[in-house]
PDB file of N, CA and C in Angstrom:
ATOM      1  N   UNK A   1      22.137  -2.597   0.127  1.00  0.00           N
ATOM      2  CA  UNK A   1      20.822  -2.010   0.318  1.00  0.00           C
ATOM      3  C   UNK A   1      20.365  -2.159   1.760  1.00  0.00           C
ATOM      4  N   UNK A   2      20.502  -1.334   2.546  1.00  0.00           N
ATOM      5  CA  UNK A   2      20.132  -1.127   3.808  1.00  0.00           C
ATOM      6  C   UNK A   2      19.240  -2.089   3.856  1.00  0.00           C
ATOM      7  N   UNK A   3      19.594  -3.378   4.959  1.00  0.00           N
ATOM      8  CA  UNK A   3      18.266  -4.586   5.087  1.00  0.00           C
ATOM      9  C   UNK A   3      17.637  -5.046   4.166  1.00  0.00           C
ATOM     10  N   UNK A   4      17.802  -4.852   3.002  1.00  0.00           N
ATOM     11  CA  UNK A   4      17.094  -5.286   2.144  1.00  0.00           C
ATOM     12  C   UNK A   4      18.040  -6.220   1.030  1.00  0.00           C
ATOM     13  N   UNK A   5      17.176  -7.208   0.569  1.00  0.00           N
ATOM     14  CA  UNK A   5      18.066  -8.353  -0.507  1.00  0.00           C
ATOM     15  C   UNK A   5      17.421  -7.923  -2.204  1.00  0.00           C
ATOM     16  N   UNK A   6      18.182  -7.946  -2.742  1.00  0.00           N
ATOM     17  CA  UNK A   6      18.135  -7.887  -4.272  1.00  0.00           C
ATOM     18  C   UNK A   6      18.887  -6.984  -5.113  1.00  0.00           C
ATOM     19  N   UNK A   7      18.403  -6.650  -6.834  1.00  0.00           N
ATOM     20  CA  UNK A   7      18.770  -5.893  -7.198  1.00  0.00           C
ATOM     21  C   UNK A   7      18.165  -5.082  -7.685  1.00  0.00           C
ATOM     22  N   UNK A   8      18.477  -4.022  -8.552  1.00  0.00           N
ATOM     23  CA  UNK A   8      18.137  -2.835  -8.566  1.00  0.00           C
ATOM     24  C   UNK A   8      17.018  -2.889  -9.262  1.00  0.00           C
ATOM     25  N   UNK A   9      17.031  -3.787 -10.301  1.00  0.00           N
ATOM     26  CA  UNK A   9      15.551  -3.885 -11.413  1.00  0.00           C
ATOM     27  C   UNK A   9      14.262  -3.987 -10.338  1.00  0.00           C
ATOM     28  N   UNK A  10      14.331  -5.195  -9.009  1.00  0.00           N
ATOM     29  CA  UNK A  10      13.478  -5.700  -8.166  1.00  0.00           C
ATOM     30  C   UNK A  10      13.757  -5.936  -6.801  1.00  0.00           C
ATOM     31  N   UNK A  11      13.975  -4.593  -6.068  1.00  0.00           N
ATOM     32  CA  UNK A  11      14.237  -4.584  -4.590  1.00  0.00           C
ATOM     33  C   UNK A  11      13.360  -5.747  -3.681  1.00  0.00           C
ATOM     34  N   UNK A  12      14.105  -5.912  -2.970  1.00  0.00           N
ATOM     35  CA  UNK A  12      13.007  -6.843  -1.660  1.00  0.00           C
ATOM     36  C   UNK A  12      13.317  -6.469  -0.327  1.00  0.00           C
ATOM     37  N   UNK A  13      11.852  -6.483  -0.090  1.00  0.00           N
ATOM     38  CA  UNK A  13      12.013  -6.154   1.420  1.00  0.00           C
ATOM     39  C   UNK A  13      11.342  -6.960   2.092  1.00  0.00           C
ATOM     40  N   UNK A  14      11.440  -6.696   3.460  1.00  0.00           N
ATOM     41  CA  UNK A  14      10.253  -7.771   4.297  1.00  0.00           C
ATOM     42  C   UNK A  14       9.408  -6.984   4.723  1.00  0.00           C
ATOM     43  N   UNK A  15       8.129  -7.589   5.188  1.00  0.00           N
ATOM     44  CA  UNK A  15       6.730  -7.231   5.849  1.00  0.00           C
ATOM     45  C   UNK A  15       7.327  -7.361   7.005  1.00  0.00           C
ATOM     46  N   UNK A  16       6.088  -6.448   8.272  1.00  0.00           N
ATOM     47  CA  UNK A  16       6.709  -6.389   9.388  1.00  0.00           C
ATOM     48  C   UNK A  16       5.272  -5.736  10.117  1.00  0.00           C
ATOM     49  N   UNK A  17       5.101  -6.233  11.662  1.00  0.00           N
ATOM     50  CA  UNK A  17       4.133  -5.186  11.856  1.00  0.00           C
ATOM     51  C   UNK A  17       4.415  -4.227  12.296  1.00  0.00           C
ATOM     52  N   UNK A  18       3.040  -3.424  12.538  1.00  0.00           N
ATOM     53  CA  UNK A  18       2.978  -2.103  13.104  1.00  0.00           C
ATOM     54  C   UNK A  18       2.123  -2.018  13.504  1.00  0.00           C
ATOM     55  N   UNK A  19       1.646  -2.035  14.746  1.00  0.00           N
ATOM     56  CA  UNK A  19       0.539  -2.260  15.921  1.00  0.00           C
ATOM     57  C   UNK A  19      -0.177  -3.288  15.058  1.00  0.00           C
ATOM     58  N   UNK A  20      -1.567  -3.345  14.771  1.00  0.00           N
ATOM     59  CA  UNK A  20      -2.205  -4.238  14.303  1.00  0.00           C
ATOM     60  C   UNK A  20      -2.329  -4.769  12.683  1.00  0.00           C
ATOM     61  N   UNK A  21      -1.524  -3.823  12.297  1.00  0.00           N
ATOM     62  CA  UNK A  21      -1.178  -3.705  10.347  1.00  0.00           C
ATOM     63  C   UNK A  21       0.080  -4.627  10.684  1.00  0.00           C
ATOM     64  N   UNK A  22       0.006  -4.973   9.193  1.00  0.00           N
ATOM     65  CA  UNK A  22       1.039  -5.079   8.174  1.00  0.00           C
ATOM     66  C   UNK A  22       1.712  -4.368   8.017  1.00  0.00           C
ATOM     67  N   UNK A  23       3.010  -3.912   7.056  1.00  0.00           N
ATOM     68  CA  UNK A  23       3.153  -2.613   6.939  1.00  0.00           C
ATOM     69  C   UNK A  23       4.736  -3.376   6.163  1.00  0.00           C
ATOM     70  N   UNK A  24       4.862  -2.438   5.194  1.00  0.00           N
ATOM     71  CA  UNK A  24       6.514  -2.491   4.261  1.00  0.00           C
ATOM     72  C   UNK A  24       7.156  -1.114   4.249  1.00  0.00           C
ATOM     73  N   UNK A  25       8.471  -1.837   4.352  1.00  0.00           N
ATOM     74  CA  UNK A  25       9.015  -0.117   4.136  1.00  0.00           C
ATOM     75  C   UNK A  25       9.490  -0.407   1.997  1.00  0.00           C
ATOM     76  N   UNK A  26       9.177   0.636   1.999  1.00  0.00           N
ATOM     77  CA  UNK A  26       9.548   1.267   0.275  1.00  0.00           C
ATOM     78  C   UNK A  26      10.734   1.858   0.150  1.00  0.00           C
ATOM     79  N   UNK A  27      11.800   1.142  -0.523  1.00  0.00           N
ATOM     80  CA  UNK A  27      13.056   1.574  -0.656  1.00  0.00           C
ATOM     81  C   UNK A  27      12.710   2.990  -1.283  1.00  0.00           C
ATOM     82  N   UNK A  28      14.077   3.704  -0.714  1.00  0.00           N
ATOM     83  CA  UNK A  28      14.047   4.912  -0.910  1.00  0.00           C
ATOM     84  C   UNK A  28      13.986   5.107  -2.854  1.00  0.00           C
ATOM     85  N   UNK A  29      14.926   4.473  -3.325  1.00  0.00           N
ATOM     86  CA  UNK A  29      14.400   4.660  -4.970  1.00  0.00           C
ATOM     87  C   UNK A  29      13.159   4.456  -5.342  1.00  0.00           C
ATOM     88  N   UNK A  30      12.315   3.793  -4.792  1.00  0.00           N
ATOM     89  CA  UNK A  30      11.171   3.683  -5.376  1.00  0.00           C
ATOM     90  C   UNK A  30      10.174   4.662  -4.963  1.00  0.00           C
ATOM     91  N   UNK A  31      10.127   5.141  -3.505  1.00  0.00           N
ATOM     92  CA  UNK A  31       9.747   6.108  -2.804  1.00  0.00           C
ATOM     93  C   UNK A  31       8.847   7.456  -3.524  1.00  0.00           C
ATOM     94  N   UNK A  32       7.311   7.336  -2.984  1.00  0.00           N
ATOM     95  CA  UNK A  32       6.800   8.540  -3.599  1.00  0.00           C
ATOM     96  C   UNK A  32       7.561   9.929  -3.530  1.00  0.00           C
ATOM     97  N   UNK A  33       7.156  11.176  -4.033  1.00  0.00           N
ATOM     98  CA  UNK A  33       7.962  12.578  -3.856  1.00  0.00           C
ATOM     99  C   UNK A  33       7.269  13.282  -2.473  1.00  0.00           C
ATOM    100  N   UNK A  34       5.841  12.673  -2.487  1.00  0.00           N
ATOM    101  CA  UNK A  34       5.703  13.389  -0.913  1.00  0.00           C
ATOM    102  C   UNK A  34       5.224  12.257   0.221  1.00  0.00           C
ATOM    103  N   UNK A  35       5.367  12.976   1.514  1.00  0.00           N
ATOM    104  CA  UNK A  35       4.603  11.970   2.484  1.00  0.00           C
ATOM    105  C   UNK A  35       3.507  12.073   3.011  1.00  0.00           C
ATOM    106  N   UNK A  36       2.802  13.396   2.871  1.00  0.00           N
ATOM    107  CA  UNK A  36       1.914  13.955   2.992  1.00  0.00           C
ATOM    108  C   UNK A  36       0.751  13.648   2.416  1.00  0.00           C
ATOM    109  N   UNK A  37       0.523  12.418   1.465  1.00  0.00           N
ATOM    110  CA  UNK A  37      -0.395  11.874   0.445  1.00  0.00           C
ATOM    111  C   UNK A  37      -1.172  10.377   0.922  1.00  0.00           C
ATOM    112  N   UNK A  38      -2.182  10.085   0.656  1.00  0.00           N
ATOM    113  CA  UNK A  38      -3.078   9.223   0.921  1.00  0.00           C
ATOM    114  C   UNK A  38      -2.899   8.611  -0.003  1.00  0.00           C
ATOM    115  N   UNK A  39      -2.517   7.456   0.308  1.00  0.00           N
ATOM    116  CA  UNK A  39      -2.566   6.046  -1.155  1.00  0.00           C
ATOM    117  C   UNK A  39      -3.702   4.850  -0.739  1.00  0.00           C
ATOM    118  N   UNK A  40      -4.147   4.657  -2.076  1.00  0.00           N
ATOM    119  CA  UNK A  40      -4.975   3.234  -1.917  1.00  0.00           C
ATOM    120  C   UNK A  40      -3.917   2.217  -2.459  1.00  0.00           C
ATOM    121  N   UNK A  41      -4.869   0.906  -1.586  1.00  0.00           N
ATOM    122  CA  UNK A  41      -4.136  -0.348  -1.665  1.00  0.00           C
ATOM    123  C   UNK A  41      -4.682  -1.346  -2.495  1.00  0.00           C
ATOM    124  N   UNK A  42      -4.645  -1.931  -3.664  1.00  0.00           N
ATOM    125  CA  UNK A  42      -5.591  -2.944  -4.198  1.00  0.00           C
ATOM    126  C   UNK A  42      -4.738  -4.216  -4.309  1.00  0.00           C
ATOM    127  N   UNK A  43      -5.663  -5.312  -3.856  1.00  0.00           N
ATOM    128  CA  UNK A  43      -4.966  -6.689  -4.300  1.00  0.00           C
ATOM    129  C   UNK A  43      -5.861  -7.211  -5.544  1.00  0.00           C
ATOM    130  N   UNK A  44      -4.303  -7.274  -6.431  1.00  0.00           N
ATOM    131  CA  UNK A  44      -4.970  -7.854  -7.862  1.00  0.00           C
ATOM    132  C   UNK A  44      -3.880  -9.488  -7.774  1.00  0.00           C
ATOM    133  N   UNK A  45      -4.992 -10.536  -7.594  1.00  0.00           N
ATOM    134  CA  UNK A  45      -4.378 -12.039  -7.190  1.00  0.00           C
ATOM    135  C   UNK A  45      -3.095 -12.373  -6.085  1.00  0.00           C
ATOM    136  N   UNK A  46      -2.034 -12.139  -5.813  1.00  0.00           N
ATOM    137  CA  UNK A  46      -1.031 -12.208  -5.450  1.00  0.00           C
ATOM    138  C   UNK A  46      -0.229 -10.834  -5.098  1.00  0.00           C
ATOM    139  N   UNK A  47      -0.548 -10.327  -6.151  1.00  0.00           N
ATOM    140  CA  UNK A  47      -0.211  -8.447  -5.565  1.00  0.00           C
ATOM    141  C   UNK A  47      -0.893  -7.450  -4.684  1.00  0.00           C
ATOM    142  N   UNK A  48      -0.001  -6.945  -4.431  1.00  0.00           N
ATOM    143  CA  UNK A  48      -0.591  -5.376  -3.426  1.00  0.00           C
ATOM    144  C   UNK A  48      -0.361  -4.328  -4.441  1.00  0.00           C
ATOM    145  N   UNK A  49      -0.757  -3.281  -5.352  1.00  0.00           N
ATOM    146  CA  UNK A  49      -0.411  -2.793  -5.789  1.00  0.00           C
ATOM    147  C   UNK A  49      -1.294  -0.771  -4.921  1.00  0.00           C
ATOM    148  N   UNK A  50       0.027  -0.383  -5.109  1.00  0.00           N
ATOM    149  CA  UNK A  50       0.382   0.624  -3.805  1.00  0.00           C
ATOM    150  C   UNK A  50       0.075   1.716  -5.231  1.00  0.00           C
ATOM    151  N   UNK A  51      -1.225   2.880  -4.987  1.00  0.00           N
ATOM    152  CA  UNK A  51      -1.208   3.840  -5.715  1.00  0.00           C
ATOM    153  C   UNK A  51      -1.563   5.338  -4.809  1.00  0.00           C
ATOM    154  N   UNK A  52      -1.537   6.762  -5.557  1.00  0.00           N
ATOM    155  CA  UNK A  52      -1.423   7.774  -5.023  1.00  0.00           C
ATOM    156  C   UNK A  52      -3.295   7.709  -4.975  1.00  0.00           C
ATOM    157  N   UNK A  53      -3.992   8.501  -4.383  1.00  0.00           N
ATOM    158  CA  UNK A  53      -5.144   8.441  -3.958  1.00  0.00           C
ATOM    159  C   UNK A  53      -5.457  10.342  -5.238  1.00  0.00           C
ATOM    160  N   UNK A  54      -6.237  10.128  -5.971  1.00  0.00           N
ATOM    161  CA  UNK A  54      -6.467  10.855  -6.897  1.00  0.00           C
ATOM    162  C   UNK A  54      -6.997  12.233  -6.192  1.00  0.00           C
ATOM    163  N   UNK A  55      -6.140  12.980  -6.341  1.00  0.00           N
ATOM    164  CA  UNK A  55      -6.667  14.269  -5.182  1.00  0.00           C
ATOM    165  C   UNK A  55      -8.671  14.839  -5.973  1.00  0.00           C
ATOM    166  N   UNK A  56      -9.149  15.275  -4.668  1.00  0.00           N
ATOM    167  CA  UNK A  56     -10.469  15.625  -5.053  1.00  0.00           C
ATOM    168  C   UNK A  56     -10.575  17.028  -5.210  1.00  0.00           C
ATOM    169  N   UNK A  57     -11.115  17.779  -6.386  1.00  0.00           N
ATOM    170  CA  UNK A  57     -11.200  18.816  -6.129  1.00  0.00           C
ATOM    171  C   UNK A  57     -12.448  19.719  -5.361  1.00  0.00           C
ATOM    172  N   UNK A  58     -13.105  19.028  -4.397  1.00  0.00           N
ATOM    173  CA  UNK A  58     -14.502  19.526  -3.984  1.00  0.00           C
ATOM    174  C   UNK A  58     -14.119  20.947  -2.971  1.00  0.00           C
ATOM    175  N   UNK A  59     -13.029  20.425  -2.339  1.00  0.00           N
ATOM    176  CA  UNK A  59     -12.466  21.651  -1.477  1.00  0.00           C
ATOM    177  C   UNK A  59     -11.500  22.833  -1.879  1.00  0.00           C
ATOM    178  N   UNK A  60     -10.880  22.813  -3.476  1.00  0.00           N
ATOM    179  CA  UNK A  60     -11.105  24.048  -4.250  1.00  0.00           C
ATOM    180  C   UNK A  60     -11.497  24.649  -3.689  1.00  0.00           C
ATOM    181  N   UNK A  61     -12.844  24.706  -3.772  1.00  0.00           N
ATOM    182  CA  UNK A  61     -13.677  26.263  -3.410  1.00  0.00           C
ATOM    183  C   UNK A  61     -13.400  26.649  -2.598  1.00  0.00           C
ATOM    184  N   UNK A  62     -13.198  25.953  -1.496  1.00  0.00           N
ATOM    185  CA  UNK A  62     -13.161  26.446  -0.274  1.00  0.00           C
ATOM    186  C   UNK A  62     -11.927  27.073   0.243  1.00  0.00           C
ATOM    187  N   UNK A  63     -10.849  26.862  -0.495  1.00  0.00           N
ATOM    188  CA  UNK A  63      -9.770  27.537  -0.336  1.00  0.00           C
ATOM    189  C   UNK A  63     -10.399  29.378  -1.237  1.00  0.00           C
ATOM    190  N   UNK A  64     -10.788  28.787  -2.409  1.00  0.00           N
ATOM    191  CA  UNK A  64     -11.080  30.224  -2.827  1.00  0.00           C
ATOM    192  C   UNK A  64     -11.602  30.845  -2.282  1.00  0.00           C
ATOM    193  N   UNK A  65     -12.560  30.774  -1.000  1.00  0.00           N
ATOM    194  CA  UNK A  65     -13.274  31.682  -0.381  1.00  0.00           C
ATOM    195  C   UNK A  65     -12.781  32.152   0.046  1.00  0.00           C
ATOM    196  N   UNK A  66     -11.437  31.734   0.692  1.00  0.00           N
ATOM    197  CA  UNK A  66     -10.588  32.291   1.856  1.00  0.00           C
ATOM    198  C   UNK A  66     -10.133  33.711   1.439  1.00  0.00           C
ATOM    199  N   UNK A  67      -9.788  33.784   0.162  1.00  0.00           N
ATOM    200  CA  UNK A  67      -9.690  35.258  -0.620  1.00  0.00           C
ATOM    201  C   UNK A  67     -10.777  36.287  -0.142  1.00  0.00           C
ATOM    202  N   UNK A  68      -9.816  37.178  -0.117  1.00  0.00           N
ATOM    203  CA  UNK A  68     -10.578  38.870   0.317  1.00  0.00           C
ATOM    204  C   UNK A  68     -11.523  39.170  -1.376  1.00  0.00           C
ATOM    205  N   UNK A  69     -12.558  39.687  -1.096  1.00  0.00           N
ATOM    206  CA  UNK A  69     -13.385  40.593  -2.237  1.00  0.00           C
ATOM    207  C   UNK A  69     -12.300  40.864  -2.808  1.00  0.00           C
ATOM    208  N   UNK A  70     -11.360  41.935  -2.299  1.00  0.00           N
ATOM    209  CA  UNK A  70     -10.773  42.943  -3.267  1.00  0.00           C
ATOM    210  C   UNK A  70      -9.434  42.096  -3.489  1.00  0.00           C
ATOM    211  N   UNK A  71      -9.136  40.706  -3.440  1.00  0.00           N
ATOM    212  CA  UNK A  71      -7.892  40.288  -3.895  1.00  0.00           C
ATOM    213  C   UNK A  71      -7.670  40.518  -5.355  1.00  0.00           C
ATOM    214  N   UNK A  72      -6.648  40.787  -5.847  1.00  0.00           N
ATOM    215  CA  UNK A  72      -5.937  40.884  -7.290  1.00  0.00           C
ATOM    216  C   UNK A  72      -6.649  42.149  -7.466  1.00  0.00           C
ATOM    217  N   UNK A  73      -7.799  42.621  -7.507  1.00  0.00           N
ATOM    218  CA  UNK A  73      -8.477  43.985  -7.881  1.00  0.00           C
ATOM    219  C   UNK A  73      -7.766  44.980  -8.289  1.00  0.00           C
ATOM    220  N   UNK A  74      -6.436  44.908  -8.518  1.00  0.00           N
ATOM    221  CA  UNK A  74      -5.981  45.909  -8.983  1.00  0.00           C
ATOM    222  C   UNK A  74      -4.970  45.064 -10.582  1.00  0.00           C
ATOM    223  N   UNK A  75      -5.241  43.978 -10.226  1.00  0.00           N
ATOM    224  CA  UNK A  75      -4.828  43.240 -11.276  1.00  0.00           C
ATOM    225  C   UNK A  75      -3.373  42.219 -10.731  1.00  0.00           C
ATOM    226  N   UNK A  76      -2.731  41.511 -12.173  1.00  0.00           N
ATOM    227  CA  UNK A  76      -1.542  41.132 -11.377  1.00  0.00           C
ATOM    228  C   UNK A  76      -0.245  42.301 -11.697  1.00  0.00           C
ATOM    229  N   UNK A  77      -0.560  43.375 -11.992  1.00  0.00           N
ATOM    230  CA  UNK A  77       1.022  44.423 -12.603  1.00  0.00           C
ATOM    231  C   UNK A  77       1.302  43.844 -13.278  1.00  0.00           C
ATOM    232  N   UNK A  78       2.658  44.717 -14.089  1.00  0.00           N
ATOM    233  CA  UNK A  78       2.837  44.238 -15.215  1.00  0.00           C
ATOM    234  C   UNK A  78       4.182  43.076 -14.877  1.00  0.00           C
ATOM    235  N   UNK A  79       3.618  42.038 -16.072  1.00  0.00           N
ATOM    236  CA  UNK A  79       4.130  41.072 -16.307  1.00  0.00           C
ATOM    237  C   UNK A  79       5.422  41.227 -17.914  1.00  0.00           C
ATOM    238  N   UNK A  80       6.369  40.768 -17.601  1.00  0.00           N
ATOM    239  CA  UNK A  80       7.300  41.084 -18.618  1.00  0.00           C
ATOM    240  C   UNK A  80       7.199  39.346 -18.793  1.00  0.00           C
ATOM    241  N   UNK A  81       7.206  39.261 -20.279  1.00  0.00           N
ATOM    242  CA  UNK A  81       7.150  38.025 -20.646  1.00  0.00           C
ATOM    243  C   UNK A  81       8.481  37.186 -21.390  1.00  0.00           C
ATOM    244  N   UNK A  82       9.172  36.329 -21.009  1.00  0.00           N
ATOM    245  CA  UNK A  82      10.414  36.043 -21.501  1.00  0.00           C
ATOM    246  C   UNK A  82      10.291  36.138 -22.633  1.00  0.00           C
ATOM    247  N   UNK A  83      11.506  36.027 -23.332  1.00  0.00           N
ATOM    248  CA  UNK A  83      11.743  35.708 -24.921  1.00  0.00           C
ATOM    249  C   UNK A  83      11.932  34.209 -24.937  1.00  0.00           C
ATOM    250  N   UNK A  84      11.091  33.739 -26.328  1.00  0.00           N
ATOM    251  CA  UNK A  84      11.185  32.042 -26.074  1.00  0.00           C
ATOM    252  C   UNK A  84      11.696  31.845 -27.390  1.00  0.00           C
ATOM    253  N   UNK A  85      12.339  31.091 -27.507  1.00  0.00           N
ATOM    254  CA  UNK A  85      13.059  30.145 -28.974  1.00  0.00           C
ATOM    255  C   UNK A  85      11.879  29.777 -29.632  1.00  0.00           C
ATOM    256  N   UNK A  86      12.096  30.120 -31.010  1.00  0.00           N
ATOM    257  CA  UNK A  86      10.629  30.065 -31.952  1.00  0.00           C
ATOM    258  C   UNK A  86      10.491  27.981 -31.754  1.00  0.00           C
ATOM    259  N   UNK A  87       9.025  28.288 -32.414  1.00  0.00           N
ATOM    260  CA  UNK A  87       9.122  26.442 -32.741  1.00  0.00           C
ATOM    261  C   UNK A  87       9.454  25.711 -33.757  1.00  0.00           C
TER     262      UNK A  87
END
């Protein structure tokens, strides 16, 4: 495991800084799917526990505005709908 000691159930890594932080690197298996995301940090006794930051939807709208009046206005065409295996 690249620099890192353990096994697979419970990777370890070390702390390290980064300018005035703390900072860990997250083995790649454990690794969120994007990097582009804001996580909060909570310490519960002895832990850091590392979560995704619950996206807000207030700025929705504001993407919807970006739409023209006449977007879709003619509808979406026709849609052919697969055939699905009964239930």
């Amino acid at each position: 495991m690249d620099g890192m000691r353990g096994t697979a159930a419970m990777p370890i890594t070390k702390v390290f800084r980064n300018g005035n932080s703390q900072a860990v690197r997250i083995p790649a298996d454990l690794a969120f799917d994007r990097n582009d995301m804001d996580v909060e940090i909570e310490r519960v006794g002895d832990e850091l526990r590392i979560r995704p930051v619950a996206r807000r939807l207030d700025k929705v709208l504001d993407k919807f505005s970006a739409f023209s009046p006449d977007f879709m206005a003619e509808g979406r065409g026709e849609n052919i709908e697969a055939e699905r295996d009964p239930l």
